[in-house]
C-alpha atoms as a PDB file:
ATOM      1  CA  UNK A   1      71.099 127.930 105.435  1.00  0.00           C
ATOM      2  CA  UNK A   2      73.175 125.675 107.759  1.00  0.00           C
ATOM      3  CA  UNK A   3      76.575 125.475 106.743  1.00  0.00           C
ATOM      4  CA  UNK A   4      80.155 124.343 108.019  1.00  0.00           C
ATOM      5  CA  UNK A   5      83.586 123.491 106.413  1.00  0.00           C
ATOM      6  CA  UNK A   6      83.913 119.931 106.277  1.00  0.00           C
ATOM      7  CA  UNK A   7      87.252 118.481 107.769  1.00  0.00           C
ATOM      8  CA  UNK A   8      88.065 114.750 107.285  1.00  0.00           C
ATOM      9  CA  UNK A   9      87.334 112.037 105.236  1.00  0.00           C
ATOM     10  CA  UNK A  10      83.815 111.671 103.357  1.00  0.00           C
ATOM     11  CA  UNK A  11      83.296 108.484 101.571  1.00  0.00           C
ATOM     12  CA  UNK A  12      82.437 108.298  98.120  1.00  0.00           C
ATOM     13  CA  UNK A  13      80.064 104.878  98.552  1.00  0.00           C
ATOM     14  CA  UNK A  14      79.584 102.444  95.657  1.00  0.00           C
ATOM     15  CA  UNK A  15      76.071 101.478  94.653  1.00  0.00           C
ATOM     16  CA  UNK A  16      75.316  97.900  95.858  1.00  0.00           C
ATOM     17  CA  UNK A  17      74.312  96.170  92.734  1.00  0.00           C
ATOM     18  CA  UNK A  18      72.372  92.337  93.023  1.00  0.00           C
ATOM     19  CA  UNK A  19      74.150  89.849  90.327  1.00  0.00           C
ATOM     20  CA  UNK A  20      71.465  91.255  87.738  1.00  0.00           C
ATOM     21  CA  UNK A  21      72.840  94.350  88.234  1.00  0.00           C
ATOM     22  CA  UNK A  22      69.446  95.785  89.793  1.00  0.00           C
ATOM     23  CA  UNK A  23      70.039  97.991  93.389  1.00  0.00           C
ATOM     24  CA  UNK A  24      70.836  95.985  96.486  1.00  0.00           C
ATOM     25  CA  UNK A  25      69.977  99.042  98.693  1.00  0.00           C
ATOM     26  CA  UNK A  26      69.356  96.519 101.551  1.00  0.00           C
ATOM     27  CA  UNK A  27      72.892  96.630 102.559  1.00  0.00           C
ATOM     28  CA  UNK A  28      73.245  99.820 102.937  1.00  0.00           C
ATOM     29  CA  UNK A  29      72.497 100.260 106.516  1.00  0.00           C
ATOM     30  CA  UNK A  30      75.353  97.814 107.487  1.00  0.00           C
ATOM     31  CA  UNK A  31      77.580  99.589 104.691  1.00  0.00           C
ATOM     32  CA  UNK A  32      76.177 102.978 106.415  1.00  0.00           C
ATOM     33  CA  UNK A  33      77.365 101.297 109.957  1.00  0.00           C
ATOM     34  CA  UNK A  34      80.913 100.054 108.720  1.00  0.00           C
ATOM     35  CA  UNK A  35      81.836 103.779 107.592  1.00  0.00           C
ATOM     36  CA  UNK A  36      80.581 105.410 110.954  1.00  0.00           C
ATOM     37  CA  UNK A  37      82.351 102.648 112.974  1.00  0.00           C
ATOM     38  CA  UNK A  38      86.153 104.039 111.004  1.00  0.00           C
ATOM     39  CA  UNK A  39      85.344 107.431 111.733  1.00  0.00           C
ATOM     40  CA  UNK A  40      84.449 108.721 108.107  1.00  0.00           C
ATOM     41  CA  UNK A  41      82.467 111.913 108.365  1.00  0.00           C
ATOM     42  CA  UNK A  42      80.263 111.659 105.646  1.00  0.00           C
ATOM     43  CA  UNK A  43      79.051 110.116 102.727  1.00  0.00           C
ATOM     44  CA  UNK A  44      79.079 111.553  98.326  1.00  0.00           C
ATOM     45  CA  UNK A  45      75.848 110.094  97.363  1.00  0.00           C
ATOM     46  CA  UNK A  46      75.734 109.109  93.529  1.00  0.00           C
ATOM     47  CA  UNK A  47      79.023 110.372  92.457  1.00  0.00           C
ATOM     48  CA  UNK A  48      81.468 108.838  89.900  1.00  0.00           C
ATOM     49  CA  UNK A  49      82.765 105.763  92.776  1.00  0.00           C
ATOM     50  CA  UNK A  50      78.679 105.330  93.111  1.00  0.00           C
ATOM     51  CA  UNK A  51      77.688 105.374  89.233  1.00  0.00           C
ATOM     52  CA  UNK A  52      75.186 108.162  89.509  1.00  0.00           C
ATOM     53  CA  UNK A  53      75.573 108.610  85.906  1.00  0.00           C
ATOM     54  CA  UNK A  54      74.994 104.632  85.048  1.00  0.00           C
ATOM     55  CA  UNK A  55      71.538 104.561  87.320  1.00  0.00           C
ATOM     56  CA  UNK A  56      67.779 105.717  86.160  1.00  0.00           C
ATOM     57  CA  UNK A  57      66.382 108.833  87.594  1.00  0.00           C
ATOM     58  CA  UNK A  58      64.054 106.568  90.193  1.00  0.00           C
ATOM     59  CA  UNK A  59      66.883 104.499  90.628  1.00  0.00           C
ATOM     60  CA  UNK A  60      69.399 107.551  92.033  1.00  0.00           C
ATOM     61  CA  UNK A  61      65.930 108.473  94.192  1.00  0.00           C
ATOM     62  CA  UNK A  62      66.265 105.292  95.498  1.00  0.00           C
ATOM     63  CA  UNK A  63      69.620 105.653  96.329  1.00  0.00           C
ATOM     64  CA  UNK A  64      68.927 108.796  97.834  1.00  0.00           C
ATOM     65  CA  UNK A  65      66.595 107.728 100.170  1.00  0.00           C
ATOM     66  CA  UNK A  66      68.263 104.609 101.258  1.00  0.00           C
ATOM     67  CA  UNK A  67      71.089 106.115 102.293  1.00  0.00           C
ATOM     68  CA  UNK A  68      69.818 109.285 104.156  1.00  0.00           C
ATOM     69  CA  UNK A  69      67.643 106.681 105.957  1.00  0.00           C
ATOM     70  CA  UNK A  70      70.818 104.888 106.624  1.00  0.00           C
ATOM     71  CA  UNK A  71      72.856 107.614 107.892  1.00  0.00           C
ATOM     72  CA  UNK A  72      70.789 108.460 110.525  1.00  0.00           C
ATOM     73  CA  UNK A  73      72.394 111.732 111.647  1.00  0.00           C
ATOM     74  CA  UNK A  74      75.753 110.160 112.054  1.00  0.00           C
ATOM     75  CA  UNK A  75      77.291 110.861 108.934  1.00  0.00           C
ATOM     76  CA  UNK A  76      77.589 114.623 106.681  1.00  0.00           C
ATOM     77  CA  UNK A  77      75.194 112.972 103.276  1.00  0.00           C
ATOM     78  CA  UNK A  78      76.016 115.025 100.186  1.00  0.00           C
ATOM     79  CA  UNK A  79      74.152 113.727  97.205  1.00  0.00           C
ATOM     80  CA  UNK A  80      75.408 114.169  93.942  1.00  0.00           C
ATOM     81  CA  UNK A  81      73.117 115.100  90.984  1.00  0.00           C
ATOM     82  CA  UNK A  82      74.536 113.778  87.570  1.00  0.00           C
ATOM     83  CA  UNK A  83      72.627 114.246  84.043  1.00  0.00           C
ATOM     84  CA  UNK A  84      73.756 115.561  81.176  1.00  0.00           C
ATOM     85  CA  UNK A  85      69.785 117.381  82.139  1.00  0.00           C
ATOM     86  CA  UNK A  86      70.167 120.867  83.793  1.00  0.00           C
ATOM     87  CA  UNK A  87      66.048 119.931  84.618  1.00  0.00           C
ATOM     88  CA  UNK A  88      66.863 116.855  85.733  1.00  0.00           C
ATOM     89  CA  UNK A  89      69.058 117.861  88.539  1.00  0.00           C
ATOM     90  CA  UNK A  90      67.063 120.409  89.389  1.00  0.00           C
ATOM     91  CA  UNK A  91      64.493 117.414  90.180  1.00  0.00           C
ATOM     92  CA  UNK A  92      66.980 115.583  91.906  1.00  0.00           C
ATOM     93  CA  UNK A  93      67.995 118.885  93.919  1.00  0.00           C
ATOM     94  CA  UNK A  94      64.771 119.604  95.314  1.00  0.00           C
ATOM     95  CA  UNK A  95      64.272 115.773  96.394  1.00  0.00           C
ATOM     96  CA  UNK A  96      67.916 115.669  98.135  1.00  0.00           C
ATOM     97  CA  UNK A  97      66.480 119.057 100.070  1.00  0.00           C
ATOM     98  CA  UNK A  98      62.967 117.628 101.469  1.00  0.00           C
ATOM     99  CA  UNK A  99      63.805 114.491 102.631  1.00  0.00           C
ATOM    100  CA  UNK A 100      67.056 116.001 104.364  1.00  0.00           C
ATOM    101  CA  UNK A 101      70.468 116.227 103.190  1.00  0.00           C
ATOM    102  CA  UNK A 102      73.095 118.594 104.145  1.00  0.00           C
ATOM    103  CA  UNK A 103      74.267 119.213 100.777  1.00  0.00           C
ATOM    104  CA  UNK A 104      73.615 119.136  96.836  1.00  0.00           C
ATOM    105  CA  UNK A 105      76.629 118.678  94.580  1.00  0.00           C
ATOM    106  CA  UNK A 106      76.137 119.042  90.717  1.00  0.00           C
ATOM    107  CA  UNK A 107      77.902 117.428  87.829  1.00  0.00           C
ATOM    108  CA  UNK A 108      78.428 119.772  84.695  1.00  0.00           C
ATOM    109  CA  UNK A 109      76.407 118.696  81.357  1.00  0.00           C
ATOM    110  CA  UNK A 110      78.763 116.248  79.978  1.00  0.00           C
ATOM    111  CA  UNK A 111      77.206 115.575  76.243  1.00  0.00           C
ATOM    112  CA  UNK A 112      76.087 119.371  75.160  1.00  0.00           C
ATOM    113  CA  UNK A 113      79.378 120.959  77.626  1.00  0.00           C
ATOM    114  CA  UNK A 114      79.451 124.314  78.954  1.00  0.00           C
ATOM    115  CA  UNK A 115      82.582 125.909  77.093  1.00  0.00           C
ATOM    116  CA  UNK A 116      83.436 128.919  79.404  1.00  0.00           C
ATOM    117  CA  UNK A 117      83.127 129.498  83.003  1.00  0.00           C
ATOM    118  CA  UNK A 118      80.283 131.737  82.541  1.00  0.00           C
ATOM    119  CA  UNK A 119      78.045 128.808  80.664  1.00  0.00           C
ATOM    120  CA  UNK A 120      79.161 126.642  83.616  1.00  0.00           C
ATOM    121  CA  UNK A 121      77.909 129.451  86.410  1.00  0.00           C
ATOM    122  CA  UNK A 122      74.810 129.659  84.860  1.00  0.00           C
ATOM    123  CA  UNK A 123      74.543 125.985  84.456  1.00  0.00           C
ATOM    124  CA  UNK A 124      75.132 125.701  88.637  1.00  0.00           C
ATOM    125  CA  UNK A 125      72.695 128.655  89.349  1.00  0.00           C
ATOM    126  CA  UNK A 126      69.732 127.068  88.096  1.00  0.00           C
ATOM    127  CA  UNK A 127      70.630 123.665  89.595  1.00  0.00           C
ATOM    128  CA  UNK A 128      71.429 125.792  92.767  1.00  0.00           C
ATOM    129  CA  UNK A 129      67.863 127.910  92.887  1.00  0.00           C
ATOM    130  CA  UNK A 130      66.173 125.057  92.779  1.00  0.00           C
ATOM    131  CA  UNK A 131      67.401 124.343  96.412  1.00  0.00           C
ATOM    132  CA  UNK A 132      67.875 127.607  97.519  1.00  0.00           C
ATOM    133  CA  UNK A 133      68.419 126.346 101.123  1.00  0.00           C
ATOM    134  CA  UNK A 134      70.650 123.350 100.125  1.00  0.00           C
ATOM    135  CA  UNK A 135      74.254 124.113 100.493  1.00  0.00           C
ATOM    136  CA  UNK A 136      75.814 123.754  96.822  1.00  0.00           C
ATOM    137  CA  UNK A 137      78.821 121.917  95.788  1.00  0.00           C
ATOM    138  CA  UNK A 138      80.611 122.018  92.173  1.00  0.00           C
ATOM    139  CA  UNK A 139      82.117 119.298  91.444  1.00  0.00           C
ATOM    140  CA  UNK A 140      85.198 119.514  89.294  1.00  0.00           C
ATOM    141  CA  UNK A 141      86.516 116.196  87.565  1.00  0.00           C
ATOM    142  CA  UNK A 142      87.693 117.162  83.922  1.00  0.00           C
ATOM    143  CA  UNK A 143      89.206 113.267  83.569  1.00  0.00           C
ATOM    144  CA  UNK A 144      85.790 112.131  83.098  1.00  0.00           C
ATOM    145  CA  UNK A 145      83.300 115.233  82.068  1.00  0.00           C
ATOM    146  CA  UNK A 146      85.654 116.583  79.878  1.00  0.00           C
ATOM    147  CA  UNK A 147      84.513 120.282  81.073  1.00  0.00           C
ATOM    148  CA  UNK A 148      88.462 121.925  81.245  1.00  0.00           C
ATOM    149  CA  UNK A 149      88.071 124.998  82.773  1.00  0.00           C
ATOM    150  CA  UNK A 150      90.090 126.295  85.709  1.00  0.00           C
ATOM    151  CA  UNK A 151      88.318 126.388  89.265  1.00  0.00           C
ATOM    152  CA  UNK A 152      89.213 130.045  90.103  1.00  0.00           C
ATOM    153  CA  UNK A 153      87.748 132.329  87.608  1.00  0.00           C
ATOM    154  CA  UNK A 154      84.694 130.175  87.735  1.00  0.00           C
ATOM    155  CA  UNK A 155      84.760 130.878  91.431  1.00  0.00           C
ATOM    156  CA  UNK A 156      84.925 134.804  91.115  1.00  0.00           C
ATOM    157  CA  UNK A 157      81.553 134.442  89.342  1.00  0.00           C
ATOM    158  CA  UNK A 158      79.753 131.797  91.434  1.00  0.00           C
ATOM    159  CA  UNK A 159      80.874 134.319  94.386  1.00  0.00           C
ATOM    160  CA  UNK A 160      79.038 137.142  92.976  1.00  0.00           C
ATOM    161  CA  UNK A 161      75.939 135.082  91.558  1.00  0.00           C
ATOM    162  CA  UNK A 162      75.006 131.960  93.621  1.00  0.00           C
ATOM    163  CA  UNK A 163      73.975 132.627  97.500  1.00  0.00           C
ATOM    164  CA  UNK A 164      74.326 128.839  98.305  1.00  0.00           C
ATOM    165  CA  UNK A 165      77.733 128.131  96.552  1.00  0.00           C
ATOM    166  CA  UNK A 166      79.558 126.829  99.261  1.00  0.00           C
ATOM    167  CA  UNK A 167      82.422 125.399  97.758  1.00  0.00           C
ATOM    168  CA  UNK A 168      84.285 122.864  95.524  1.00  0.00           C
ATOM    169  CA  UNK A 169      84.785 118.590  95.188  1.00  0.00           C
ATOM    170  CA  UNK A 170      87.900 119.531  93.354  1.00  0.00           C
ATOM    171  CA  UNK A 171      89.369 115.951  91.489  1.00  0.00           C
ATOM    172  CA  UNK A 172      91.898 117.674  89.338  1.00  0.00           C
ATOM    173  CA  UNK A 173      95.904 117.240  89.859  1.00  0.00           C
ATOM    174  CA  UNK A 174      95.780 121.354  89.549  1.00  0.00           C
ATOM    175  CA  UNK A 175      97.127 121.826  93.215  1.00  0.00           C
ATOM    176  CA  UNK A 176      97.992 125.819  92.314  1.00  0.00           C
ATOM    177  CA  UNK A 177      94.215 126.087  91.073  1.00  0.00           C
ATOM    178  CA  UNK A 178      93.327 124.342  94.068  1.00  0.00           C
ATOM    179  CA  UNK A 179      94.917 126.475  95.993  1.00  0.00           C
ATOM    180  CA  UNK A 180      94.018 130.011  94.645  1.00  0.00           C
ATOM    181  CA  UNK A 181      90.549 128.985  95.529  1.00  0.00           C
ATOM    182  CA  UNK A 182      91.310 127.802  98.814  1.00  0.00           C
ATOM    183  CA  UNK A 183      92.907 131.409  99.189  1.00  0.00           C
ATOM    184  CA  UNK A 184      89.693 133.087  97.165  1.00  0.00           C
ATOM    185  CA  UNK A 185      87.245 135.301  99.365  1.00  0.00           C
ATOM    186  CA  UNK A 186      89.374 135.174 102.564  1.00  0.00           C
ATOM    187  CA  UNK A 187      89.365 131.413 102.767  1.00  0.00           C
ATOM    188  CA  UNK A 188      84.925 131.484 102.565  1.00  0.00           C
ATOM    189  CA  UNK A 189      84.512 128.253 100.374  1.00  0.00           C
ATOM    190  CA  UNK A 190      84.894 124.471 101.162  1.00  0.00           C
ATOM    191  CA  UNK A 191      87.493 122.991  98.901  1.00  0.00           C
ATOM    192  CA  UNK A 192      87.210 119.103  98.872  1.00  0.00           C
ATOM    193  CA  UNK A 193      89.821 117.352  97.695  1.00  0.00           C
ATOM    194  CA  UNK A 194      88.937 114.395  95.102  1.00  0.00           C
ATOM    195  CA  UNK A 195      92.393 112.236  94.634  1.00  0.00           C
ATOM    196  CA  UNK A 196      92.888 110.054  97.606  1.00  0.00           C
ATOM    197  CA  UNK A 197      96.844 109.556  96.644  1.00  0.00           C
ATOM    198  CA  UNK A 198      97.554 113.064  96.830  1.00  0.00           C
ATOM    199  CA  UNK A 199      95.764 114.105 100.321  1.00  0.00           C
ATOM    200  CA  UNK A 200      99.227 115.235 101.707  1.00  0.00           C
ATOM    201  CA  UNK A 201      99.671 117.536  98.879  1.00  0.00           C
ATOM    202  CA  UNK A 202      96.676 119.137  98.991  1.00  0.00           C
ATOM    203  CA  UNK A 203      96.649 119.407 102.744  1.00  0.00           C
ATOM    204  CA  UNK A 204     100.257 120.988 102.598  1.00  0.00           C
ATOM    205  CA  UNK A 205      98.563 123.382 100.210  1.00  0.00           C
ATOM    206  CA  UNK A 206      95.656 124.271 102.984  1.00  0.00           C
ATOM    207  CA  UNK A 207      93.092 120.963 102.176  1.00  0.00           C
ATOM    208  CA  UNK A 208      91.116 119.911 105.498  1.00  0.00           C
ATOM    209  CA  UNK A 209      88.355 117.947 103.640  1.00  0.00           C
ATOM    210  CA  UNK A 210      88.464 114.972 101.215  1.00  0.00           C
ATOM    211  CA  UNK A 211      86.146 112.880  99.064  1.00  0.00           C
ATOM    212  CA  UNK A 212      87.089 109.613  97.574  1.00  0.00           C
ATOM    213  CA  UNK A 213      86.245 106.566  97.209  1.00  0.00           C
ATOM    214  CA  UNK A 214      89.351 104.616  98.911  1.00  0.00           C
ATOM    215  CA  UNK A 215      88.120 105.976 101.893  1.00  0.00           C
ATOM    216  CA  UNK A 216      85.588 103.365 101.726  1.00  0.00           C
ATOM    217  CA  UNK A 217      87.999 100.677 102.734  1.00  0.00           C
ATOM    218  CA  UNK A 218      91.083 102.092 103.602  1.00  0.00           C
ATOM    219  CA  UNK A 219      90.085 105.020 105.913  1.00  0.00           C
ATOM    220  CA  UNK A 220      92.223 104.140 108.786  1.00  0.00           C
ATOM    221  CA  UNK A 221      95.281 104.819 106.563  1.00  0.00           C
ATOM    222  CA  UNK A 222      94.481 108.185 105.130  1.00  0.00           C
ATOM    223  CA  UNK A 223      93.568 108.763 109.409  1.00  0.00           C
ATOM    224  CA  UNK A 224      96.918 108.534 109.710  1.00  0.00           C
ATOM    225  CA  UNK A 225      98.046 110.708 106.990  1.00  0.00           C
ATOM    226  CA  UNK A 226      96.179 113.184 108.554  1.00  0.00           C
ATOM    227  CA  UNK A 227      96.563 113.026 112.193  1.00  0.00           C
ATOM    228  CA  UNK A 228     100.336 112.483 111.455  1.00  0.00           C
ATOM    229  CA  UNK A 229     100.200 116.009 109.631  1.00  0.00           C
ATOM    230  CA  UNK A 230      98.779 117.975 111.875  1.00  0.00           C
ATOM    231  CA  UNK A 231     101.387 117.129 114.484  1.00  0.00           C
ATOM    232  CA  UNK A 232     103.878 117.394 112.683  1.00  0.00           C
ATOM    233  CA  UNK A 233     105.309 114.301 111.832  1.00  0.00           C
ATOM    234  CA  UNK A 234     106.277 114.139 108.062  1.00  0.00           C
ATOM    235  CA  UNK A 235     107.981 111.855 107.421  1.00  0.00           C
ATOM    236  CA  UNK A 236     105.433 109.168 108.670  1.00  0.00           C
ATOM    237  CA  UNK A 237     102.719 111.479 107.132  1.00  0.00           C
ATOM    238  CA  UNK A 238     104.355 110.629 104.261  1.00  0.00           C
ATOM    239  CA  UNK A 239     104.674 106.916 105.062  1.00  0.00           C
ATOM    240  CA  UNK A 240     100.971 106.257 105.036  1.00  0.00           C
ATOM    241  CA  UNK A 241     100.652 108.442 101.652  1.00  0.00           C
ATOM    242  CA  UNK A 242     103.260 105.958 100.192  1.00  0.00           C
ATOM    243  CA  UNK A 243     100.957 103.160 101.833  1.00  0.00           C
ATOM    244  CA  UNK A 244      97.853 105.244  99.759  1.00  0.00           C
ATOM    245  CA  UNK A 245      99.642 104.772  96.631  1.00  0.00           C
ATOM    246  CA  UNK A 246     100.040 101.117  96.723  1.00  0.00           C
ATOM    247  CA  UNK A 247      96.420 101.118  97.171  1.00  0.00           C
ATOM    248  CA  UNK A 248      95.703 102.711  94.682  1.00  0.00           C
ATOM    249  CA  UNK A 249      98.020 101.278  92.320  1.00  0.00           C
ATOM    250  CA  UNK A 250      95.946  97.986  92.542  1.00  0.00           C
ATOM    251  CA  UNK A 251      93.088  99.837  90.775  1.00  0.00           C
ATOM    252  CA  UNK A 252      95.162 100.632  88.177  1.00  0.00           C
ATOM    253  CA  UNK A 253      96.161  97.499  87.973  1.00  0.00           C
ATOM    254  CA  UNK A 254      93.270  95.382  88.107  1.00  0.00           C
ATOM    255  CA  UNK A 255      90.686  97.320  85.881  1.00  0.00           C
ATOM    256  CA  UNK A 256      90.368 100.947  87.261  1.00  0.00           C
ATOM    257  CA  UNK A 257      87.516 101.663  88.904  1.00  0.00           C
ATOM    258  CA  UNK A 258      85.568  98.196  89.666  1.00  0.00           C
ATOM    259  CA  UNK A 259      88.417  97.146  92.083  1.00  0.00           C
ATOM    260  CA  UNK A 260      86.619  99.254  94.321  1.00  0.00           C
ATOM    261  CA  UNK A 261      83.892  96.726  94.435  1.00  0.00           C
ATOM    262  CA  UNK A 262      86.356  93.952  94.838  1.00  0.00           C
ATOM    263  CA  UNK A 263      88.159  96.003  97.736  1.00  0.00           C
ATOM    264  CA  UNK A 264      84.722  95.961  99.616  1.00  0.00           C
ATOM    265  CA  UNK A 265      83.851  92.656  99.095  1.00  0.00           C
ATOM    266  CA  UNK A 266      87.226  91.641 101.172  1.00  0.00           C
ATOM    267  CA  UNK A 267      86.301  93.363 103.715  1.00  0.00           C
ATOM    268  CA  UNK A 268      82.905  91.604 103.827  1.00  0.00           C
ATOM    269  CA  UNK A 269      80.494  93.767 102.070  1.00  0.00           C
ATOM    270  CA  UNK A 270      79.676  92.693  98.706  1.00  0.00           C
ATOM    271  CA  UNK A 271      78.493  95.410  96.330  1.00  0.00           C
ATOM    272  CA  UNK A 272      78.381  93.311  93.268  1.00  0.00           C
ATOM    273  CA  UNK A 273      79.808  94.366  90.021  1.00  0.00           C
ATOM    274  CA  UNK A 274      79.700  97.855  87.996  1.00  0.00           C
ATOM    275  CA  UNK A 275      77.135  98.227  85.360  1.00  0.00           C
ATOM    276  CA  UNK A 276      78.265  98.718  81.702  1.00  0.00           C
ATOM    277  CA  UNK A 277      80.524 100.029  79.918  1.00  0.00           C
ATOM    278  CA  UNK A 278      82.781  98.929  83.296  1.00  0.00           C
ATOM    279  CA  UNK A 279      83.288  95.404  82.807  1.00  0.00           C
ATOM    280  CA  UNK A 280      82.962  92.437  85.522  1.00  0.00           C
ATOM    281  CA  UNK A 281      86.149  91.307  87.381  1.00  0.00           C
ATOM    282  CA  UNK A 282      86.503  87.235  86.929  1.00  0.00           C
ATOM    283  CA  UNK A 283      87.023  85.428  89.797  1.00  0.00           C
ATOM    284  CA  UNK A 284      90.709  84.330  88.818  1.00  0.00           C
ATOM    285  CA  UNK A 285      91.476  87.939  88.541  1.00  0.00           C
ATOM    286  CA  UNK A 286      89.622  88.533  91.838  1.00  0.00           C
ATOM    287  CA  UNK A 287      91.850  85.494  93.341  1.00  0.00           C
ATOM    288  CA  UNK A 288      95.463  87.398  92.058  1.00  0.00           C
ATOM    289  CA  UNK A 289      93.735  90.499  93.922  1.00  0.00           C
ATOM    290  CA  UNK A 290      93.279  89.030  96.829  1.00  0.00           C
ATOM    291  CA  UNK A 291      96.604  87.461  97.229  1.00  0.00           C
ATOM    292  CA  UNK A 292      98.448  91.145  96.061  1.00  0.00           C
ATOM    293  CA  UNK A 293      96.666  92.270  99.136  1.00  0.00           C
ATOM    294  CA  UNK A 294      98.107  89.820 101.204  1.00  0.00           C
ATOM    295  CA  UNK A 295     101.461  90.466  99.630  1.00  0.00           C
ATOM    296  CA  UNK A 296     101.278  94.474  99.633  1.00  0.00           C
ATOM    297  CA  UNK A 297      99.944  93.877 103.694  1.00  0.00           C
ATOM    298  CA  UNK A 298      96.782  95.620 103.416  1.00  0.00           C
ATOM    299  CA  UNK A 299      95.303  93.906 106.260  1.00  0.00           C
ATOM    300  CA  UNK A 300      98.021  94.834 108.903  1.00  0.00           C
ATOM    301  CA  UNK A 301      97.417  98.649 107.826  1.00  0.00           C
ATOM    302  CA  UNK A 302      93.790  98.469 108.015  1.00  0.00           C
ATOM    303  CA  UNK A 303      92.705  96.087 111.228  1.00  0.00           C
ATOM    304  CA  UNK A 304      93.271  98.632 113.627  1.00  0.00           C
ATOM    305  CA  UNK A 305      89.638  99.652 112.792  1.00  0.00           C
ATOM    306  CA  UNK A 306      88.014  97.104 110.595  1.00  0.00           C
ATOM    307  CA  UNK A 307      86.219  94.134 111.670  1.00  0.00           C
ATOM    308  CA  UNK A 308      87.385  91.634 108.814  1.00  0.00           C
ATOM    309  CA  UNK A 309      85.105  89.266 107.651  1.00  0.00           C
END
């Protein structure tokens, strides 16, 4: 099994949808192109940002294969398998594995939940023998599985149990959890870090990898952050994480996650809307957006590396 630490920024791509909400995968090669051309390393397949959980099983093999086509060796692909089916994944495991991906990550069973870390281990084994030779992420986001239990005692048994555990999308605000399994095993698995307005945290606490789905847009910003940290600068690290937070504010403000959609569509690729239960953005809403990103200056932190439409 090929594996090595990710360090950087890995984009957690939305699903293109057409305006009846079927897959627009025929974007996806330019979408593939825009991330490559702002130096993000990789792409989350199918994850929350993507709406894994909202698609049909062909559907998220669709996906799949669209964007591994699209990537084309240039960017780390990491597809995420998301059913509340332990089978299911296992399906969508072995697929991610022949036609080429670097990695698997696994969503826990969010209707029938594993309760202890031991159910969860044994939930990931099975997903993970079903790959054997796929590098295995967990990923952790209790805001929206509802599976609570801390990263590090799970860890201790994945260690022991799983051969291709390789590490952790961890999108929990538990930065001393975080960090005990950064520390874990000598430093031996890949913790990813899953909220985009706390990179310099996590970093300070020993993060070099992140997944999220501002990175989509807004890449050359958390660039920044990062190169700004590792030389030592600070204070204008924490300039650009201050920058981070307005953007992210505006999802909060605007309707959570769809303002991702609305994000991309300013800067020219249009992803349509979120399927239900997320509910469409109306164009006078999209119009108050638009002119908050005007007002916030967006554009002036972004067009060192985006070509605008």
């Amino acid at each position: 099994m090929n594996f090595k630490k990710i360090e950087g920024l890995i984009a957690a791509p939305f699903t293109p949808m057409n305006v009846d909400n079927s897959l627009n995968v025929d974007i996806i090669p330019q979408y593939a192109d825009f991330l490559h051309e702002n130096k993000v390393k990789g792409v989350f397949v199918g994850g929350s940002t993507g709406e894994g959980v909202s698609l049909t099983h062909e559907e998220q093999i669709t996906l799949m294969h669209a964007w591994i086509k699209a990537a084309k060796g240039r960017l780390v692909t990491i597809f995420m398998a998301g059913s509340p089916s332990v089978e299911a994944c296992k399906i969508l495991a072995q697929e991610a594995a022949s036609c080429g991906y670097d990695a698997i990550a696994y969503l826990p069973p969010y209707y029938f939940k594993p309760n202890s870390v031991n159910i969860l281990a044994d939930c990931c084994a099975e997903v993970a023998a079903a790959a054997p030779n796929m590098p295995f992420y967990y990923y952790h986001i209790p805001v929206l599985s509802n599976v609570h239990l801390h990263m590090l005692p799970f860890l201790k048994i994945v260690h022991e149990q799983i051969p291709n555990f390789v590490g952790i999308k961890y999108s929990d605000a538990n930065l001393m959890d975080c960090a005990q399994c950064l520390d874990f095993a000598d430093g031996k698995y890949d913790i990813l870090w899953g909220r985009d307005e706390e990179l310099l945290a996590a970093m300070a606490m020993g993060v070099r990898g992140a997944v999220g789905s501002t990175y989509n847009y807004a890449a050359p910003v958390y660039h920044q952050v990062i190169s700004a940290f590792q030389n030592g600068h600070l204070a204008k690290a924490l300039e650009y994480q201050h920058k981070s937070i307005e953007i992210v504010r505006l999802l909060g403000k605007y309707g959570g996650i769809r303002v991702g959609k609305a994000f991309m569509k300013a800067m020219g690729i249009d992803c349509g809307h979120f399927r239900l239960p997320i509910t469409r953005m109306s164009d006078a809403v999209y119009q108050d957006f638009l002119n908050e990103l005007e007002q916030i200056g967006f554009y002036e932190w972004i067009k060192s590396n985006y070509q605008l439409a």
